[in-house]
PDB file of N, CA and C in Angstrom:
ATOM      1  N   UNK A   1      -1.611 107.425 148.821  1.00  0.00           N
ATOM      2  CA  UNK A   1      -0.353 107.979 148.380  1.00  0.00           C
ATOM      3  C   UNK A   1       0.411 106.892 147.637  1.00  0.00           C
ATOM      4  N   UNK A   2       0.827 107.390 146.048  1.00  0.00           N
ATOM      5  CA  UNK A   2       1.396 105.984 145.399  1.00  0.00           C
ATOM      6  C   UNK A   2       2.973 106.849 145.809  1.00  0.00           C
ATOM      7  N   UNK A   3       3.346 105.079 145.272  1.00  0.00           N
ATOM      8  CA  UNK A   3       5.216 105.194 145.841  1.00  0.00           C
ATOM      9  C   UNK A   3       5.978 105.983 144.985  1.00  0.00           C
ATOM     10  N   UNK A   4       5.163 106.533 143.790  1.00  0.00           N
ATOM     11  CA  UNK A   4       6.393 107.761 143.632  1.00  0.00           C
ATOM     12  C   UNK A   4       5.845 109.034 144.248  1.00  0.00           C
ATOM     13  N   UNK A   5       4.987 109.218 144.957  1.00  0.00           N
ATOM     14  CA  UNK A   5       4.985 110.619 145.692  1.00  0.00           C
ATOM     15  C   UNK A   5       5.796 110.581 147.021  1.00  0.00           C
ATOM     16  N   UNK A   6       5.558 109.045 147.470  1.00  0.00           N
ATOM     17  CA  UNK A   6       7.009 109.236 148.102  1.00  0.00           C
ATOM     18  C   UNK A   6       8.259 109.659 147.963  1.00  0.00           C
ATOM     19  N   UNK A   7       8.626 109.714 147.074  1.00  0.00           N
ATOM     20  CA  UNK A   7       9.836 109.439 146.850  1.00  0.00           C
ATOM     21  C   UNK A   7      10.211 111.014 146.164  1.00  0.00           C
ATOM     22  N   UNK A   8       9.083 112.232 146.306  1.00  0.00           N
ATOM     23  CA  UNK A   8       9.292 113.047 145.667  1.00  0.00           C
ATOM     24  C   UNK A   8       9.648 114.219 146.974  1.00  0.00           C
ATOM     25  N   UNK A   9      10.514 115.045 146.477  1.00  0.00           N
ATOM     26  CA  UNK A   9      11.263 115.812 147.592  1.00  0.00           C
ATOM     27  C   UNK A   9       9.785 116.671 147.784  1.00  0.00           C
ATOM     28  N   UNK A  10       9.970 117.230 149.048  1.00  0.00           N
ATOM     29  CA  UNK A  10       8.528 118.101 149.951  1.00  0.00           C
ATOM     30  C   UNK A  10       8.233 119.440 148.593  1.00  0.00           C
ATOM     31  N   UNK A  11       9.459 119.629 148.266  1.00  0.00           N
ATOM     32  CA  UNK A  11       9.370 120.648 147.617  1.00  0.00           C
ATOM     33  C   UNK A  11       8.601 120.760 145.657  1.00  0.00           C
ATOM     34  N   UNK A  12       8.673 119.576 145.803  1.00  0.00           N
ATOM     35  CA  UNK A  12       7.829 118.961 144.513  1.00  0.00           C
ATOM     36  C   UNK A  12       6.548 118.652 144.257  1.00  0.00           C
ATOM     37  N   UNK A  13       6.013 119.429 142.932  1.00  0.00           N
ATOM     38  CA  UNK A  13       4.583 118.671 143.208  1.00  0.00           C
ATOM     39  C   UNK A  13       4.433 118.104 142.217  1.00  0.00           C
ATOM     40  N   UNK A  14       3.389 116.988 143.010  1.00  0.00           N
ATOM     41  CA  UNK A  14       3.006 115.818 142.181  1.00  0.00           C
ATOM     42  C   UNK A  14       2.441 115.722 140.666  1.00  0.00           C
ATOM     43  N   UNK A  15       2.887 115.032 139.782  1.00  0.00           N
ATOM     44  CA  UNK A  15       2.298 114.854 138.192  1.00  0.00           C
ATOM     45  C   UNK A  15       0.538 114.106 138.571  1.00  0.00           C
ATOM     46  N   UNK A  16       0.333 114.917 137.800  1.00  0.00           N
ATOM     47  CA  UNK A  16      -1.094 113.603 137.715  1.00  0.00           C
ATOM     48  C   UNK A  16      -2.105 114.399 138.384  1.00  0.00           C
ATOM     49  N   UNK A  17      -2.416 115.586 138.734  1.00  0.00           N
ATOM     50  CA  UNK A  17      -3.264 116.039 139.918  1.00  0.00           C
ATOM     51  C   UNK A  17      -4.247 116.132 138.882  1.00  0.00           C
ATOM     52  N   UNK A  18      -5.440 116.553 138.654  1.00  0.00           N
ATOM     53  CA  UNK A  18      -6.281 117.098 137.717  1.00  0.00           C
ATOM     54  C   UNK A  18      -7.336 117.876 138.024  1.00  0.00           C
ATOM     55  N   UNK A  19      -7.663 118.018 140.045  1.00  0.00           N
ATOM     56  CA  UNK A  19      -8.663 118.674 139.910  1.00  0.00           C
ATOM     57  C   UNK A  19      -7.415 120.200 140.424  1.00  0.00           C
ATOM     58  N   UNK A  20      -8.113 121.094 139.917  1.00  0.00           N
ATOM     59  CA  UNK A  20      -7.951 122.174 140.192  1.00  0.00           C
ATOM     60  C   UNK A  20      -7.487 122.586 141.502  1.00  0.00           C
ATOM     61  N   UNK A  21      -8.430 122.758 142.674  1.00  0.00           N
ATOM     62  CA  UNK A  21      -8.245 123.351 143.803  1.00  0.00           C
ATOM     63  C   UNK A  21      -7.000 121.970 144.687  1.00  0.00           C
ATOM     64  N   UNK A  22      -7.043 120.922 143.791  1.00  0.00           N
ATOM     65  CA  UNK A  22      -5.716 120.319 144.640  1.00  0.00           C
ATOM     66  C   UNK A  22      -4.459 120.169 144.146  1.00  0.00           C
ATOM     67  N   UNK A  23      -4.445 120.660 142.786  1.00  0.00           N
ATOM     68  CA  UNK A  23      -3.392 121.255 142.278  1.00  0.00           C
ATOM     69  C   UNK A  23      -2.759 122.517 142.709  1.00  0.00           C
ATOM     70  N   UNK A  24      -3.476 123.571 143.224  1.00  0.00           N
ATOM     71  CA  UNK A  24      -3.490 124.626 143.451  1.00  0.00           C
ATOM     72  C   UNK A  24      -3.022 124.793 145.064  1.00  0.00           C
ATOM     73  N   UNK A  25      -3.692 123.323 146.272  1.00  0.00           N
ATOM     74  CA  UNK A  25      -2.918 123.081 147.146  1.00  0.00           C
ATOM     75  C   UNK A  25      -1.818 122.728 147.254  1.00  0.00           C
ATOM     76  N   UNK A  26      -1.358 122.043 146.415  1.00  0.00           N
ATOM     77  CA  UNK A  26       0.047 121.223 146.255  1.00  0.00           C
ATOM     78  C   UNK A  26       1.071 122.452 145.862  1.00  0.00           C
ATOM     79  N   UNK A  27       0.324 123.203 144.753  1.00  0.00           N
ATOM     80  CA  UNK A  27       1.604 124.253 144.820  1.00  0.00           C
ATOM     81  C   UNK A  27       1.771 124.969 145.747  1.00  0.00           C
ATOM     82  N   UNK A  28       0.982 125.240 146.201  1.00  0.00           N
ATOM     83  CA  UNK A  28       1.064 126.337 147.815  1.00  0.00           C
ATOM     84  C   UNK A  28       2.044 125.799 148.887  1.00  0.00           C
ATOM     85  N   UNK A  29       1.313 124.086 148.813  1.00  0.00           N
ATOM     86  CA  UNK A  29       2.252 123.404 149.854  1.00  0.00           C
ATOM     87  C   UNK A  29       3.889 122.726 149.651  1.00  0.00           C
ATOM     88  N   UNK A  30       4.012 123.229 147.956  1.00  0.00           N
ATOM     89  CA  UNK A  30       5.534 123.297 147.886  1.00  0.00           C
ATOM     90  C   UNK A  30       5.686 124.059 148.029  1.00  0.00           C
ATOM     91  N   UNK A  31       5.391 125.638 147.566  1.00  0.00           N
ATOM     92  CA  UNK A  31       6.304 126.913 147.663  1.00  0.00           C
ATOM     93  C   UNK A  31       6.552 127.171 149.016  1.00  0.00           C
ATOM     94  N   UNK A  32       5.305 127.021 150.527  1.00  0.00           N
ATOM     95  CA  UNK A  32       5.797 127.379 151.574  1.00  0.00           C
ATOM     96  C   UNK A  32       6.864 126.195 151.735  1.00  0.00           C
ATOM     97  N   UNK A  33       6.814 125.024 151.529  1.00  0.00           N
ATOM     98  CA  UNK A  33       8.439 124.344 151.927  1.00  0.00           C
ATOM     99  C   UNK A  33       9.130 124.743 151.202  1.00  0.00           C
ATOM    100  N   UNK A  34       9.289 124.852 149.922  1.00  0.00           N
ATOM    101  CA  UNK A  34      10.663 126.087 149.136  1.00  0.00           C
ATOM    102  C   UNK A  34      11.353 126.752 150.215  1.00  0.00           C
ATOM    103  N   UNK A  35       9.990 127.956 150.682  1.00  0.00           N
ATOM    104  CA  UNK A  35      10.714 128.339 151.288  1.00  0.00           C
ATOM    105  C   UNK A  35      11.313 128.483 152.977  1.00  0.00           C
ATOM    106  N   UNK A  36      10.206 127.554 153.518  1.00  0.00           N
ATOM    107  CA  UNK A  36      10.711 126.896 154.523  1.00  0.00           C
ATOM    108  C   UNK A  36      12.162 126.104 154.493  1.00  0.00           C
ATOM    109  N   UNK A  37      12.910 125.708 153.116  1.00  0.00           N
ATOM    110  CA  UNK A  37      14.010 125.277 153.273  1.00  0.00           C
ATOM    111  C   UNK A  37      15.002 126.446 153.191  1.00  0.00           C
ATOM    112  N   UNK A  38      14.300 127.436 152.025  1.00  0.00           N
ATOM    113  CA  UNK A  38      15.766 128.741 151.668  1.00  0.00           C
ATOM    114  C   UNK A  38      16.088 129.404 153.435  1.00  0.00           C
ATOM    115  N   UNK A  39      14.724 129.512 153.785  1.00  0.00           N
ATOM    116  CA  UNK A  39      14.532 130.754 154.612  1.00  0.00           C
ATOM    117  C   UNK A  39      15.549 129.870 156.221  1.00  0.00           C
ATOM    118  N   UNK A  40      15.280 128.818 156.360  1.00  0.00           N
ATOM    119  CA  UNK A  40      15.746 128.522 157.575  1.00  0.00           C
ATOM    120  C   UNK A  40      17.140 128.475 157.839  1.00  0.00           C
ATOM    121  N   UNK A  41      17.622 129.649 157.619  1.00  0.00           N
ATOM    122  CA  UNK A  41      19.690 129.525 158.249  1.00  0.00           C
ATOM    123  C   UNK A  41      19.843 128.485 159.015  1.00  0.00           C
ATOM    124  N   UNK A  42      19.354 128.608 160.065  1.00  0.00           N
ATOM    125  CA  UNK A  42      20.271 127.768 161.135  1.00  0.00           C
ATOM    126  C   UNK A  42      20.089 126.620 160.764  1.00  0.00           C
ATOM    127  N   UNK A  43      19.035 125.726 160.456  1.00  0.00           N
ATOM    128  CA  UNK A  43      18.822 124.462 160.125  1.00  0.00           C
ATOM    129  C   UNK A  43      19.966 124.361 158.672  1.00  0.00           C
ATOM    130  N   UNK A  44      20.343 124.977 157.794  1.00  0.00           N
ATOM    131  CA  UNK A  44      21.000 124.933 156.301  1.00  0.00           C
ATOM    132  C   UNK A  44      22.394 124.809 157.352  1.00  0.00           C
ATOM    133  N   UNK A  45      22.593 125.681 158.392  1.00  0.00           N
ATOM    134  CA  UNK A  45      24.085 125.988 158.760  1.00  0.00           C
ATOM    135  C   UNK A  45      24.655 124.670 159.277  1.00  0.00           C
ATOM    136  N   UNK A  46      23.743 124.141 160.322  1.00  0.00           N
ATOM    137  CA  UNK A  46      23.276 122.923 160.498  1.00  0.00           C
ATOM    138  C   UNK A  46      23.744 121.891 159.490  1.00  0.00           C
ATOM    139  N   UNK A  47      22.758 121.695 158.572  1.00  0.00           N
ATOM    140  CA  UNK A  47      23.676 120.257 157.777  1.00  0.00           C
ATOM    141  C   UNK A  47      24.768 120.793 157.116  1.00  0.00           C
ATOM    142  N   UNK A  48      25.165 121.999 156.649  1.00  0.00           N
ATOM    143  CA  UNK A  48      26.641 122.550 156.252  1.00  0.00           C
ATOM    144  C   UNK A  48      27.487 121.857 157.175  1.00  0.00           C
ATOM    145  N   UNK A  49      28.050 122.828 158.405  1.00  0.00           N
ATOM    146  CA  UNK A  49      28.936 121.915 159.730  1.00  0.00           C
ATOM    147  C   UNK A  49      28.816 120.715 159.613  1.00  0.00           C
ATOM    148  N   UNK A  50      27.549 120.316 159.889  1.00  0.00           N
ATOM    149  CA  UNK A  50      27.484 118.793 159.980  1.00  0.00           C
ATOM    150  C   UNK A  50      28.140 118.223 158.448  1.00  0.00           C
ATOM    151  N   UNK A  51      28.018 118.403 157.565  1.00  0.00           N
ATOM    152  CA  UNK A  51      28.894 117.757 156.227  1.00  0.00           C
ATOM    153  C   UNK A  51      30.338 118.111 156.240  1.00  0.00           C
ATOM    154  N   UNK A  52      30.665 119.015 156.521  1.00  0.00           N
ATOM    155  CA  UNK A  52      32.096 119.418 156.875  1.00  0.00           C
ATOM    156  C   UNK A  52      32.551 119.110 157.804  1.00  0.00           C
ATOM    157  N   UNK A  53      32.237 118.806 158.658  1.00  0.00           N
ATOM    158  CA  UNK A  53      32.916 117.616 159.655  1.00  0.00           C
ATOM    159  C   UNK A  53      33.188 116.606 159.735  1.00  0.00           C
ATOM    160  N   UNK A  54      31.894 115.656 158.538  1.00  0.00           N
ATOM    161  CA  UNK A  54      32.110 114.381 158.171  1.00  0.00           C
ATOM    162  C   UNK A  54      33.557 114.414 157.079  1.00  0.00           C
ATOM    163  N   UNK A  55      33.521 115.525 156.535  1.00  0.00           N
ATOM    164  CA  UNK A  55      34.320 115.736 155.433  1.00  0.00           C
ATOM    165  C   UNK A  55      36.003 115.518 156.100  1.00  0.00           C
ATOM    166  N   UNK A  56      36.025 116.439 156.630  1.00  0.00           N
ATOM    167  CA  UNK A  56      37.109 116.582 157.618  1.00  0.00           C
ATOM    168  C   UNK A  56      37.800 115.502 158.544  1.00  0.00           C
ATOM    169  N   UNK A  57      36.808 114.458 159.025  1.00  0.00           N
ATOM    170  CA  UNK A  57      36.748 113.332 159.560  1.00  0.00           C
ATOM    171  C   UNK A  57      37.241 112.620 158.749  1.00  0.00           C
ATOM    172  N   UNK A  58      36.692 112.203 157.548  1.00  0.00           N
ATOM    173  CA  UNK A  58      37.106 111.492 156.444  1.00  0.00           C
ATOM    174  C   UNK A  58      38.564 111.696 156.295  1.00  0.00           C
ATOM    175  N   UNK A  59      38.562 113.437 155.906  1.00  0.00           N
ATOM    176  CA  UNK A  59      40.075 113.733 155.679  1.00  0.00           C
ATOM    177  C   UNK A  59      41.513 113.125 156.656  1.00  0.00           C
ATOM    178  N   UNK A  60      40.822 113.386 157.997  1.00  0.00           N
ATOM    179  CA  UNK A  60      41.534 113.227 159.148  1.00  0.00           C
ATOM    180  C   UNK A  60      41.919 111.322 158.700  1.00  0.00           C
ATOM    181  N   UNK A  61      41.327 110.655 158.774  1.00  0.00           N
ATOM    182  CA  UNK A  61      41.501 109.286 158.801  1.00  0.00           C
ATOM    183  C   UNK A  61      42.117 108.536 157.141  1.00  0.00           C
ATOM    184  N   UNK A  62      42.286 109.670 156.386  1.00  0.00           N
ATOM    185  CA  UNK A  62      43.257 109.589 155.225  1.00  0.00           C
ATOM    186  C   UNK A  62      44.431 109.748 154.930  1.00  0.00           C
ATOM    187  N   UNK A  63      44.460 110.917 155.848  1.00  0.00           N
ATOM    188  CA  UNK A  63      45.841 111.413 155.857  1.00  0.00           C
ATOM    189  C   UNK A  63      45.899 112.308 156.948  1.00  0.00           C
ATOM    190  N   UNK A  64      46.087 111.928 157.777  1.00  0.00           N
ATOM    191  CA  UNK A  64      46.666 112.663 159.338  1.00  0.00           C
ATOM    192  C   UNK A  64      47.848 113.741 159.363  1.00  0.00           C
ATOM    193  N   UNK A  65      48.789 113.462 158.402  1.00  0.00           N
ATOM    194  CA  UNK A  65      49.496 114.198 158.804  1.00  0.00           C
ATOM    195  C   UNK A  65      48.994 115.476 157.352  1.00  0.00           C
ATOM    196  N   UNK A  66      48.293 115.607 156.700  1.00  0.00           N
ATOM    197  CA  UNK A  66      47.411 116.488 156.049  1.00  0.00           C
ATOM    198  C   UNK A  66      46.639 117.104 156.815  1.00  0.00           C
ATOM    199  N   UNK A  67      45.853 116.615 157.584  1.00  0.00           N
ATOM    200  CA  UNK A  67      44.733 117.013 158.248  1.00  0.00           C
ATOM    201  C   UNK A  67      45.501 117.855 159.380  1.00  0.00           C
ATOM    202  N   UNK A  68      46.331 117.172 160.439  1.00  0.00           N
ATOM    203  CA  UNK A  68      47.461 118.553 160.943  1.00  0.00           C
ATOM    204  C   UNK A  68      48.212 119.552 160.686  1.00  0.00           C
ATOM    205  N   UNK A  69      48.620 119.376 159.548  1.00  0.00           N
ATOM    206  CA  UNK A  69      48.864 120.362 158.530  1.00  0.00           C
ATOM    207  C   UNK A  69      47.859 121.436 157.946  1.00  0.00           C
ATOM    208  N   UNK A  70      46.862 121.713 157.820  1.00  0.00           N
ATOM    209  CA  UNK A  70      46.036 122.123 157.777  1.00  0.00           C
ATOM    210  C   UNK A  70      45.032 122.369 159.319  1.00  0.00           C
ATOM    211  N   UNK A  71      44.706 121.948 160.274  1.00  0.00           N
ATOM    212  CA  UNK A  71      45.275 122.682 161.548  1.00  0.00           C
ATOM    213  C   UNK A  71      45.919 123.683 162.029  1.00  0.00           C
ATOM    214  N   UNK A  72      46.904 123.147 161.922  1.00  0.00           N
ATOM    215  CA  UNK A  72      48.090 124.421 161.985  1.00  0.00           C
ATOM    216  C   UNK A  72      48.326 125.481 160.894  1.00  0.00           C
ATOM    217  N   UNK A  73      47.863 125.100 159.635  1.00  0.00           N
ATOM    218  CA  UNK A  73      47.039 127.141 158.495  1.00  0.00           C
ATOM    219  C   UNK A  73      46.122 127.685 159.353  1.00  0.00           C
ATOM    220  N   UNK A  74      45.240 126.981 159.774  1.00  0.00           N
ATOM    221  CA  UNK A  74      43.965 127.523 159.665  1.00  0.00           C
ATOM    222  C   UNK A  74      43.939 128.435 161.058  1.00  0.00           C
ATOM    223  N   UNK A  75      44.911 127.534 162.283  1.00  0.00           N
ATOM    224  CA  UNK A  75      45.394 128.315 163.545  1.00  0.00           C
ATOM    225  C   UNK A  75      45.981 129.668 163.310  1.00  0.00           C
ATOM    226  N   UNK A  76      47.063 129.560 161.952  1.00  0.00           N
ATOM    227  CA  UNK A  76      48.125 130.658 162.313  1.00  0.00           C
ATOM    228  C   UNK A  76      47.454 131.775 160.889  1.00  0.00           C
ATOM    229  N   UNK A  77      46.498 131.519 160.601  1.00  0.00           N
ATOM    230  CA  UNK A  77      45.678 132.256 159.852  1.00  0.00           C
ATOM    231  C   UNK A  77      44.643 132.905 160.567  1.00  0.00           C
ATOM    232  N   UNK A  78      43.866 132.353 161.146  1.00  0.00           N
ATOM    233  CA  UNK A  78      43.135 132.664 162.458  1.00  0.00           C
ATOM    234  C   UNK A  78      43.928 133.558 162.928  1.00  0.00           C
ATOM    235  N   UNK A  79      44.941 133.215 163.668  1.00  0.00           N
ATOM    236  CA  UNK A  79      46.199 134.252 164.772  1.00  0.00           C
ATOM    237  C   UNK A  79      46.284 135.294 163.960  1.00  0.00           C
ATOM    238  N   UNK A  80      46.994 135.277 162.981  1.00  0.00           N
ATOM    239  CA  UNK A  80      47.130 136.503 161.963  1.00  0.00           C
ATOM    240  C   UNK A  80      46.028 137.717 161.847  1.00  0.00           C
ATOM    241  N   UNK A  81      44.772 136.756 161.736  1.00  0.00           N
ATOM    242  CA  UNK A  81      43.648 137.630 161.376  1.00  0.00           C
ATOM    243  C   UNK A  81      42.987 138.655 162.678  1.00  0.00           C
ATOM    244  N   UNK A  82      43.335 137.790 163.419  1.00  0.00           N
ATOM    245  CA  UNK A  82      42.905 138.536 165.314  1.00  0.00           C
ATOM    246  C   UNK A  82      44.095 139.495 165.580  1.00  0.00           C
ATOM    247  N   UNK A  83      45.527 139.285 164.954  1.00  0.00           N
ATOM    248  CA  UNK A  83      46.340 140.320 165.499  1.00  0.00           C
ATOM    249  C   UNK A  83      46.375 141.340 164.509  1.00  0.00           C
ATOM    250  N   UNK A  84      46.042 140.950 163.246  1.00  0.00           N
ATOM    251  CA  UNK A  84      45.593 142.608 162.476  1.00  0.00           C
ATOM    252  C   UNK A  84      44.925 143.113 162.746  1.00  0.00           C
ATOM    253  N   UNK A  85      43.625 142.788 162.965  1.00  0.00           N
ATOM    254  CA  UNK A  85      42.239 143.621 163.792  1.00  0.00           C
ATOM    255  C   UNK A  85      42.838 144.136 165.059  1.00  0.00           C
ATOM    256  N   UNK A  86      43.635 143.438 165.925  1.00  0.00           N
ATOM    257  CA  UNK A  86      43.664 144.092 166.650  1.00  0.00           C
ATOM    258  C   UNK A  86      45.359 145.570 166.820  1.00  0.00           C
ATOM    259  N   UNK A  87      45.641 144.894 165.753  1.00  0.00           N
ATOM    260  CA  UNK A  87      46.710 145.860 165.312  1.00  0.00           C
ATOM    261  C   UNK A  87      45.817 147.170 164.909  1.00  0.00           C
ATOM    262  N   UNK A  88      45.015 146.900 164.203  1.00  0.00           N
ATOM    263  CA  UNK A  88      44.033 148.184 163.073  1.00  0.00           C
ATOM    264  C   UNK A  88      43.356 148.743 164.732  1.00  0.00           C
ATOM    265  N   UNK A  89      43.022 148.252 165.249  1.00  0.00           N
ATOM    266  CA  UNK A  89      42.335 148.686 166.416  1.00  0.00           C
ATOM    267  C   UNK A  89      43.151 149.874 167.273  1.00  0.00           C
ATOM    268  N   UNK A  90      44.299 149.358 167.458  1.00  0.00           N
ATOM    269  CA  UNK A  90      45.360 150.090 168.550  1.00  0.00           C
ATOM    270  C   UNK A  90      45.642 151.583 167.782  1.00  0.00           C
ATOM    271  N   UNK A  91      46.030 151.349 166.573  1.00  0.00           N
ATOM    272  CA  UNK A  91      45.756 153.175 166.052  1.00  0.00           C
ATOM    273  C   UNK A  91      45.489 153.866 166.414  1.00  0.00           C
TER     274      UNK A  91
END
Protein backbone atom coordinates (compact mmCIF):
# COMPACT_ATOMS: atom_id res chain seq x y z
CA UNK A 1 0.00 0.00 0.00
CA UNK A 2 1.78 3.35 -1.24
CA UNK A 3 1.25 6.53 1.00
CA UNK A 4 -1.18 8.09 -1.13
CA UNK A 5 -3.74 5.30 -0.78
CA UNK A 6 -3.45 6.12 2.54
CA UNK A 7 -4.34 9.09 2.62
CA UNK A 8 -7.36 8.47 0.34
CA UNK A 9 -10.87 8.63 2.04
CA UNK A 10 -12.52 4.69 2.24
CA UNK A 11 -14.81 6.03 -0.13
CA UNK A 12 -12.26 6.59 -2.97
CA UNK A 13 -10.76 4.54 -5.39
CA UNK A 14 -7.43 4.28 -6.13
CA UNK A 15 -5.69 5.83 -9.58
CA UNK A 16 -3.37 3.45 -11.08
CA UNK A 17 -5.31 0.03 -10.81
CA UNK A 18 -5.01 -1.66 -14.29
CA UNK A 19 -6.08 -5.08 -13.87
CA UNK A 20 -9.62 -5.32 -14.33
CA UNK A 21 -11.19 -7.58 -11.70
CA UNK A 22 -9.28 -5.23 -9.03
CA UNK A 23 -10.52 -2.29 -10.33
CA UNK A 24 -13.83 -3.64 -10.33
CA UNK A 25 -13.14 -4.65 -6.48
CA UNK A 26 -12.19 -1.32 -5.44
CA UNK A 27 -15.30 0.08 -6.88
CA UNK A 28 -17.55 -2.27 -5.13
CA UNK A 29 -15.49 -1.66 -2.04
CA UNK A 30 -16.12 2.11 -2.30
CA UNK A 31 -19.71 2.13 -3.19
CA UNK A 32 -20.60 -0.31 -0.19
CA UNK A 33 -18.64 2.38 2.11
CA UNK A 34 -20.54 5.27 0.17
CA UNK A 35 -23.00 3.80 1.39
CA UNK A 36 -22.15 2.51 4.58
CA UNK A 37 -21.48 6.25 5.38
CA UNK A 38 -25.03 7.82 3.76
CA UNK A 39 -26.98 4.92 5.18
CA UNK A 40 -25.74 4.95 8.88
CA UNK A 41 -28.02 7.76 10.85
CA UNK A 42 -27.01 7.20 14.08
CA UNK A 43 -23.30 7.14 13.54
CA UNK A 44 -23.83 10.76 11.06
CA UNK A 45 -26.18 11.95 14.18
CA UNK A 46 -23.32 11.04 16.20
CA UNK A 47 -20.53 13.26 14.80
CA UNK A 48 -23.37 16.05 14.11
CA UNK A 49 -24.04 16.42 18.25
CA UNK A 50 -20.70 15.71 18.74
CA UNK A 51 -19.59 18.95 16.42
CA UNK A 52 -22.26 21.01 17.86
CA UNK A 53 -21.26 20.71 21.12
CA UNK A 54 -17.75 21.41 20.42
CA UNK A 55 -19.29 24.35 18.63
CA UNK A 56 -21.30 25.47 21.45
CA UNK A 57 -18.45 24.88 23.90
CA UNK A 58 -16.35 27.08 21.90
CA UNK A 59 -19.27 29.52 21.87
CA UNK A 60 -19.79 29.16 25.62
CA UNK A 61 -16.04 30.10 26.43
CA UNK A 62 -16.32 33.28 24.03
CA UNK A 63 -18.94 34.79 25.15
CA UNK A 64 -20.91 33.53 28.13
CA UNK A 65 -23.16 35.88 28.44
CA UNK A 66 -24.21 34.99 24.53
CA UNK A 67 -24.20 31.54 25.13
CA UNK A 68 -26.93 32.22 28.16
CA UNK A 69 -28.69 34.22 26.17
CA UNK A 70 -29.33 31.83 23.81
CA UNK A 71 -30.20 29.22 26.56
CA UNK A 72 -32.78 31.04 27.64
CA UNK A 73 -34.45 31.30 23.42
CA UNK A 74 -34.02 28.05 23.00
CA UNK A 75 -35.82 27.20 26.72
CA UNK A 76 -38.68 29.64 26.15
CA UNK A 77 -39.02 28.44 22.54
CA UNK A 78 -39.01 24.93 23.57
CA UNK A 79 -41.82 26.07 26.41
CA UNK A 80 -43.78 27.77 23.76
CA UNK A 81 -43.65 24.88 21.44
CA UNK A 82 -44.88 22.14 24.25
CA UNK A 83 -47.66 24.59 25.36
CA UNK A 84 -49.09 24.97 21.79
CA UNK A 85 -49.19 21.28 21.20
CA UNK A 86 -50.53 20.99 24.13
CA UNK A 87 -52.93 23.87 23.77
CA UNK A 88 -53.92 22.22 20.04
CA UNK A 89 -54.37 19.04 22.04
CA UNK A 90 -56.97 20.27 24.76
CA UNK A 91 -59.59 21.20 21.91
Amino acid sequence: MTNSELNLPRTAVPAGITDPVASARAELKAALAAIEVKGNLPRRIEKASVRGAAKARVFADRNPVGAVAAAVGVAAIAGALVWAIARALAR
